[in-house]
Protein backbone atom coordinates (compact mmCIF):
# COMPACT_ATOMS: atom_id res chain seq x y z
CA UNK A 1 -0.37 -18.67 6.28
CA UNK A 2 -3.63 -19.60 7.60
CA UNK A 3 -4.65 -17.73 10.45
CA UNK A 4 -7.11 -18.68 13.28
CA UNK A 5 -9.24 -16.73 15.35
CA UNK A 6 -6.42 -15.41 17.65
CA UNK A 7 -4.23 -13.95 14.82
CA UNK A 8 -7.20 -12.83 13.19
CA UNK A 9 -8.55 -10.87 16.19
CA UNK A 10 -4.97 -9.58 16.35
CA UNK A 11 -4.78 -8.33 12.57
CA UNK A 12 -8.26 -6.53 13.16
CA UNK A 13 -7.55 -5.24 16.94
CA UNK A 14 -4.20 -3.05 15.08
CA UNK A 15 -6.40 -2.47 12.23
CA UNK A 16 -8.40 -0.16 13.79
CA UNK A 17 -5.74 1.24 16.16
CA UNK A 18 -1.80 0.42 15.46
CA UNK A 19 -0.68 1.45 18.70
CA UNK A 20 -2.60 -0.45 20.47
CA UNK A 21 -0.34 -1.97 23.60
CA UNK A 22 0.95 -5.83 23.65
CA UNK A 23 -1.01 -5.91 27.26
CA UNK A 24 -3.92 -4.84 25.66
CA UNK A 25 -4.02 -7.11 23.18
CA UNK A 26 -3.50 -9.76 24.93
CA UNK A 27 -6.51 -8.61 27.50
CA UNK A 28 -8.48 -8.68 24.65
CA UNK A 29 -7.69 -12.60 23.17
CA UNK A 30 -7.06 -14.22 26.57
CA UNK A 31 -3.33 -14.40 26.03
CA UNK A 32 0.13 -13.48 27.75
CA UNK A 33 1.94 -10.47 26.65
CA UNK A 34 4.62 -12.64 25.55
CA UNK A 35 2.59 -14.95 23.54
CA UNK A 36 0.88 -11.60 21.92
CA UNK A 37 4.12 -9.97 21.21
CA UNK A 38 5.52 -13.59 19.06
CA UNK A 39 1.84 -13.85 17.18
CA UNK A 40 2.58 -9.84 16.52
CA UNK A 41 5.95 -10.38 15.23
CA UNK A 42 5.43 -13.36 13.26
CA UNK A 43 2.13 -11.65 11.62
CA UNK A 44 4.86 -8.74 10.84
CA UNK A 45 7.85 -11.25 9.61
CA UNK A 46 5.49 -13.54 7.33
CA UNK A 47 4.44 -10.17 5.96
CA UNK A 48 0.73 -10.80 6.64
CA UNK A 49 0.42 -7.50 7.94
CA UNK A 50 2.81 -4.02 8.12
CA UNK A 51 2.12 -1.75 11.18
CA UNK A 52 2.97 2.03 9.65
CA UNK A 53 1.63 5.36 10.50
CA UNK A 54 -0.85 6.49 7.29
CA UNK A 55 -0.88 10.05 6.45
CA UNK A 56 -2.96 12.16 4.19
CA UNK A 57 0.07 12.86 1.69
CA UNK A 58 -1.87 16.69 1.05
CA UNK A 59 -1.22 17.69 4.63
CA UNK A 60 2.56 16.88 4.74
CA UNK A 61 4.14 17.86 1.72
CA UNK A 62 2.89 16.54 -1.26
CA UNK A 63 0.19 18.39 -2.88
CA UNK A 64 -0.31 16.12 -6.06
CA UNK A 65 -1.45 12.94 -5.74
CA UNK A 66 -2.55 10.77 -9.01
CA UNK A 67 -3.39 7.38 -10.36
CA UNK A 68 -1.86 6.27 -13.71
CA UNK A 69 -3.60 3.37 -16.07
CA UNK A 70 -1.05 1.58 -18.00
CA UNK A 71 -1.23 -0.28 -20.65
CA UNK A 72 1.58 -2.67 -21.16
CA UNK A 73 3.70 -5.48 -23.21
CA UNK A 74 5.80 -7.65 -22.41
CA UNK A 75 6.14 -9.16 -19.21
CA UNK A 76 3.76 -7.41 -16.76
CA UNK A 77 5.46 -8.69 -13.86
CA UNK A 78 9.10 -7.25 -14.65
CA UNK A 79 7.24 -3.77 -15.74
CA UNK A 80 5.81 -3.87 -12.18
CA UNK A 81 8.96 -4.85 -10.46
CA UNK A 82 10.59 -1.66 -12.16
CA UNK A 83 7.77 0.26 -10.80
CA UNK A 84 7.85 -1.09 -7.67
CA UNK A 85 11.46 0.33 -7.70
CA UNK A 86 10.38 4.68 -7.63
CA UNK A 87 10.33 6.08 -3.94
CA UNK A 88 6.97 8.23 -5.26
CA UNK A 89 4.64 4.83 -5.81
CA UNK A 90 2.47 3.68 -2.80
CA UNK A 91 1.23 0.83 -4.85
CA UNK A 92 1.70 -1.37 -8.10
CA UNK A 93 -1.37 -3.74 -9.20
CA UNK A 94 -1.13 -5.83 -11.73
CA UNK A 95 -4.85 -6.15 -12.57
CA UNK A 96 -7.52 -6.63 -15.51
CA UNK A 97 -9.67 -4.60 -17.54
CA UNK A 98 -8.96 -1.72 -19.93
CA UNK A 99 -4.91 -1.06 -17.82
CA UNK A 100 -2.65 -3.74 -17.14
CA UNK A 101 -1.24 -2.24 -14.15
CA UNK A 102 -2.53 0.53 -12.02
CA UNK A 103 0.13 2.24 -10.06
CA UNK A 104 -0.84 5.36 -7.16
CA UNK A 105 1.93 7.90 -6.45
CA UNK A 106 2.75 11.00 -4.56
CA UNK A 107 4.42 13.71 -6.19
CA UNK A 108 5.58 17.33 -4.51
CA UNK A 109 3.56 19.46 -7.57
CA UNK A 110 2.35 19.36 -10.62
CA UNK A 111 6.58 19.29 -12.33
CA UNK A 112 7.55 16.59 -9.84
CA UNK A 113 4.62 14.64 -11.65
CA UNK A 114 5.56 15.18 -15.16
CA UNK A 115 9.41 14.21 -14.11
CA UNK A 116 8.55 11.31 -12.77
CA UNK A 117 6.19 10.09 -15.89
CA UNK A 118 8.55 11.63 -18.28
CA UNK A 119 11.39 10.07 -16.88
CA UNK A 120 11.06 7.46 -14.67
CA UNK A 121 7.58 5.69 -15.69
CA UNK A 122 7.48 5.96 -19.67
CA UNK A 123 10.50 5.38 -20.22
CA UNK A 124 10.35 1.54 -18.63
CA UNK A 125 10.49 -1.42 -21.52
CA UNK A 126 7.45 -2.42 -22.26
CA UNK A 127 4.86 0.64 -21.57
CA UNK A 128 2.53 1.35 -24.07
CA UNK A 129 0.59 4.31 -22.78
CA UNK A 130 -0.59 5.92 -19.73
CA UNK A 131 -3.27 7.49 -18.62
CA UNK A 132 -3.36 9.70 -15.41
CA UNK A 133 -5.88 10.65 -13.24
CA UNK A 134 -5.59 13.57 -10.92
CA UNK A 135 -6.39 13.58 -7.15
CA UNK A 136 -8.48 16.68 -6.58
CA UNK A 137 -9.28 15.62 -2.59
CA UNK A 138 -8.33 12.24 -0.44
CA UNK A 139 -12.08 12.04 0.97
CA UNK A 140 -11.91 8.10 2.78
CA UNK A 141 -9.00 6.12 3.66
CA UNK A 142 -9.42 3.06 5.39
CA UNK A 143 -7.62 0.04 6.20
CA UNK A 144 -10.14 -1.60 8.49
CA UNK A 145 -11.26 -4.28 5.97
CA UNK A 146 -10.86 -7.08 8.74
CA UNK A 147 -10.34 -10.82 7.93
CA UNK A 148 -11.46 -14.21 6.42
C-alpha cells in the first residue's frame, strides 16, 4: 500500500512515541480524531505497521540473547516458516551472503539456548549448519527509521 504524506506522518508520529493519543495525532496532520483513528487502524490491519511495547529482553527475564547464521538447503522459505513457528525468535530473514537466513532469539540462560538449537532449530529439514553469536550487551535499539 502506498502511503501519502498523512499516513506517513502517522507511521513516524507512533514511531517515535506509540502512545501517542488519536487527538494528538490528528492535531498534528490537520485531521479529525475519527479520520486518525481509521488511517491508524487500517495502517495496523494492512500490517504496514504493529504498535507493541519494546523491551530490553536482559531487564525482564531473559538473560541470553543471540543471533544464529544458518546455512541452508532446500527451500529457504519453508525452513523460515518453521522458524517463524518457535515462541523464542523475534525475527527470521531470509537474506544473502555467507547465511541463508539469520534468525534473533531470546532465551532464559545459557541451557534454554542449547535446547532450543538442539532441539527445535537443528533439527528442521533442510539446515546445514549454524553459527551463533552471543549478545554480551543490547547497546541501541531503535525503530525510528521513518518513511519513503
Amino acid at each position: 500500500m502506498p502511503l501519502d504524506d498523512v499516513s506517513r506522518q502517522l507511521v513516524e508520529a507512533l514511531q517515535h512515541d506509540g502512545r501517542r493519543s488519536y487527538a494528538a495525532l490528528a492535531q498534528d496532520v490537520g485531521l479529525s480524531e475519527a479520520a486518525v483513528r481509521q488511517r491508524v487502524k487500517r495502517l495496523l490491519d494492512e500490517g504496514v505497521m504493529q504498535i507493541v511495547a519494546v523491551t530490553d529482553p536482559m531487564t525482564v527475564g531473559f538473560s541470553r540473547q543471540a543471533m544464529v547464521g544458518i546455512k541452508a538447503q532446500g527451500n529457504l522459505r519453508a525452513i523460515a516458516e518453521q522458524l517463524s513457528n518457535l515462541a523464542e525468535l523475534e525475527y527470521v530473514v531470509l537474506c544473502a551472503g555467507s547465511f541463508d537466513l539469520l534468525i534473533e532469539l531470546v532465551c532464559e540462560d545459557d541451557e534454554h539456548l542449547l535446547r532450543l538449537l538442539d532441539e527445535s532449530i537443528r533439527t528442521i529439514e533442510g539446515v546445514r549448519d549454524t553459527e551463533t553469536f552471543v549478545y554480551l550487551r543490547l547497546v541501541k535499539q531503535t525503530y525510528a527509521w521513518g518513511t519513503r
